[in-house]
Protein backbone atom coordinates (compact mmCIF):
# COMPACT_ATOMS: atom_id res chain seq x y z
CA UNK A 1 25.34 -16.17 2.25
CA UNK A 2 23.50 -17.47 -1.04
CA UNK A 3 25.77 -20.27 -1.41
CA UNK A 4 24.55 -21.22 2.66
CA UNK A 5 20.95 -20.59 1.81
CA UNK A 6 20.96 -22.48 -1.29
CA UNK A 7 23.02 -25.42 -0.60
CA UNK A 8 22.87 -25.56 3.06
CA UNK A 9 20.34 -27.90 3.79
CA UNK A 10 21.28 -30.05 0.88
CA UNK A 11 24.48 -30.25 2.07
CA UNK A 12 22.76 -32.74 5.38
CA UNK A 13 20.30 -34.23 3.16
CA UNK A 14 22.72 -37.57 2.80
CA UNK A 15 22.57 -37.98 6.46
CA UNK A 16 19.33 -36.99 6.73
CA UNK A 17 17.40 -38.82 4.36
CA UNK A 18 19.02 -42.72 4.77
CA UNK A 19 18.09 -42.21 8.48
CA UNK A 20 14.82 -41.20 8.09
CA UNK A 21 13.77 -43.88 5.43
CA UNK A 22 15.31 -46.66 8.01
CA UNK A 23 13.91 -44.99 10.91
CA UNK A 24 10.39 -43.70 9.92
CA UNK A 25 9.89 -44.64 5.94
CA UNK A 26 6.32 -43.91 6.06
CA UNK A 27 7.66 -39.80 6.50
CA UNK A 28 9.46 -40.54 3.27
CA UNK A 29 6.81 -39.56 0.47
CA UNK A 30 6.21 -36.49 2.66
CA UNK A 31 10.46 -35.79 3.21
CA UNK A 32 10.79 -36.24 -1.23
CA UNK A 33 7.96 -33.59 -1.42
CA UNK A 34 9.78 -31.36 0.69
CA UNK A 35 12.78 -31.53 -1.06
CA UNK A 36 11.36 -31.40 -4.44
CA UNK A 37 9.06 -27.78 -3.14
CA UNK A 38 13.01 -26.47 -1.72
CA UNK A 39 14.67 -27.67 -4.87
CA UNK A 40 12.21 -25.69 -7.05
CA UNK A 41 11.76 -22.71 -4.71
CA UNK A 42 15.56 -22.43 -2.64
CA UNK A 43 18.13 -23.81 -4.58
CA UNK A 44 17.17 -23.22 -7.93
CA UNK A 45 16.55 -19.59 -7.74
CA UNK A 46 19.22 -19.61 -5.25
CA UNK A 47 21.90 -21.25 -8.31
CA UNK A 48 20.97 -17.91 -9.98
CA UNK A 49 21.43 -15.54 -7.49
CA UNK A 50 24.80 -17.37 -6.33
CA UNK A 51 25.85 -16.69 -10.56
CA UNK A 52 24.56 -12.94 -10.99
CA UNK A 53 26.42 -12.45 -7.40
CA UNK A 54 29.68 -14.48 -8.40
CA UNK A 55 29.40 -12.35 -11.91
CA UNK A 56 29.03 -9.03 -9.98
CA UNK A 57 31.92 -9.90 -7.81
CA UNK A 58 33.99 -10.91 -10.34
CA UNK A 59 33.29 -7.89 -12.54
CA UNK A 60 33.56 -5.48 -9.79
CA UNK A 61 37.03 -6.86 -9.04
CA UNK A 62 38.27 -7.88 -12.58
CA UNK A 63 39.32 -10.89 -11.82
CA UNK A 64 37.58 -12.45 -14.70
CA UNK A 65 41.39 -13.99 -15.86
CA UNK A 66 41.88 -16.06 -12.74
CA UNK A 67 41.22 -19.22 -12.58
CA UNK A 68 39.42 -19.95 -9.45
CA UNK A 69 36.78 -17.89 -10.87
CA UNK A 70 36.51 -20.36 -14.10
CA UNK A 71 37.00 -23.17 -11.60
CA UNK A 72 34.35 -21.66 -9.37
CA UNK A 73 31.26 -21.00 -12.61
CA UNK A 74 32.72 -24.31 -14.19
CA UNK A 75 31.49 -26.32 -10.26
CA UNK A 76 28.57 -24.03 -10.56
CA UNK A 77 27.69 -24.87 -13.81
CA UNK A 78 27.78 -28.76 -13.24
CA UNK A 79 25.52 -28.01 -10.13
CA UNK A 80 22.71 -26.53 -11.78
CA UNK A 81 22.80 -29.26 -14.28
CA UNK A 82 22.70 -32.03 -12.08
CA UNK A 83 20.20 -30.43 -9.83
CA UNK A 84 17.99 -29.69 -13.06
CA UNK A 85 18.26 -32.88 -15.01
CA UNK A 86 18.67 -35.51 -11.55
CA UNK A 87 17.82 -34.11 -8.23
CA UNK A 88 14.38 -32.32 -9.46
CA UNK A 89 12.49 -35.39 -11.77
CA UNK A 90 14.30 -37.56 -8.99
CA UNK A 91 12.63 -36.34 -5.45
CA UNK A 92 9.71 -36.02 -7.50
CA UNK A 93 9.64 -39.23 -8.73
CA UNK A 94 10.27 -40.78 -5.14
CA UNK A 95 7.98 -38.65 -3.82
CA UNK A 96 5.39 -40.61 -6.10
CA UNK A 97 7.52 -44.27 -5.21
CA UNK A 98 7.71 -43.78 -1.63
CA UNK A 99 3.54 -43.20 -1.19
CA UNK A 100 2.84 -46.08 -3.35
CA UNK A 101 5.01 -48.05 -1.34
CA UNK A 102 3.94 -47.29 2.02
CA UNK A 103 0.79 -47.83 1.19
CA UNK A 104 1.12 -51.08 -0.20
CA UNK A 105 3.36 -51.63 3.27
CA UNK A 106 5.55 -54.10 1.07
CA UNK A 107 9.32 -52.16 1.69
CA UNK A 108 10.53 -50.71 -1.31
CA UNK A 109 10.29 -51.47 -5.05
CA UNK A 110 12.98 -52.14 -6.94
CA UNK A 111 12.37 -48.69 -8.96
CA UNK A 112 12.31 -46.92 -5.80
CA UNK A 113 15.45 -48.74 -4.88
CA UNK A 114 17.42 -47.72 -7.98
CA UNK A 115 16.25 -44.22 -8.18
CA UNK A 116 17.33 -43.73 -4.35
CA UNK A 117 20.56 -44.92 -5.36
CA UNK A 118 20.89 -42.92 -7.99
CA UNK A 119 19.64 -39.71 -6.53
CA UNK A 120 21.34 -40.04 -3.23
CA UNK A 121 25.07 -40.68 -5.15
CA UNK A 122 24.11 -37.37 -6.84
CA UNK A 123 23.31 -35.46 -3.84
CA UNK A 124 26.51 -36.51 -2.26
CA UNK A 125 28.40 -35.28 -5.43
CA UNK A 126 26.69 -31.88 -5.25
CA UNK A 127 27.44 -31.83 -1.53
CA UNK A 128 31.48 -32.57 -2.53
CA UNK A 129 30.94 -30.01 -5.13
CA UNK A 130 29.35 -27.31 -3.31
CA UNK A 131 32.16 -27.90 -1.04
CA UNK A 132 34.77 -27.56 -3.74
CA UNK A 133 33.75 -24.30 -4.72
CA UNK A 134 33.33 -22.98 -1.51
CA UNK A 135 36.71 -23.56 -0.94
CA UNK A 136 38.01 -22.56 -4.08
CA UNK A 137 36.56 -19.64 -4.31
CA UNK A 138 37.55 -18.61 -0.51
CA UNK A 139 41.59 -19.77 -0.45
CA UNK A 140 42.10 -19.68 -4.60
CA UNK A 141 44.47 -22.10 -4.77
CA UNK A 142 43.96 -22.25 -8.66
């Protein structure tokens, strides 16, 4: 259930979020602050609790010598570093791009342009990811 609540709504965010800045880009500055507040409040805290549960489980069942476990801390681990170092500064950042350009009503600047890119081939990465370890850790085929 924490990897759901966590990861759930990140999981849509690279169908979400090209539609929305075709569709309706002057929502956008308003759709990067929402995603930097749930990054900072949901899935960060949630990357914690999903770690003290997977340690609990894993303790409680001593499985610490299998290897979907390592597989399933190693995913984990890579997560919470790419949502730390890229995803948070990022949404932030285009939070800041994206008002700046719709006021300006010129389309987007080029920095916008390359930090979207950058960002959004991160978030579908976590997404394949937080797929990954769901289904390691479910079928441990490792």
């Amino acid at each position: 259930m924490a990897v759901m609540a966590a990861f759930g709504l990140p999981l849509g965010y690279p169908l979400l979020i090209p539609y929305v800045r075709r569709r309706h880009p002057a929502a956008m500055p308003g759709l990067h602050d929402v995603q930097h507040r749930l990054s900072v409040w949901l899935t960060g805290p949630g990357t914690v609790a999903i770690l003290a549960f997977g340690i609990y489980l894993a303790s409680a069942g001593r499985n610490w010598g299998e290897a979907w476990v390592g597989a399933g801390l190693g995913i984990l681990a890579v997560i919470a570093v790419l949502g730390g170092a890229v995803v948070v500064p990022a949404t932030r950042r285009l939070s800041e791009l994206a008002r700046a350009d719709v006021a300006a009503g010129r389309g987007w600047s080029p920095e916008h342009e390359r930090l979207y890119a950058r960002y959004m081939a991160v978030e579908v990465l976590l997404g394949v990811l937080v797929l990954t370890a769901i289904f390691v850790m479910t079928a441990k085929p490792v």
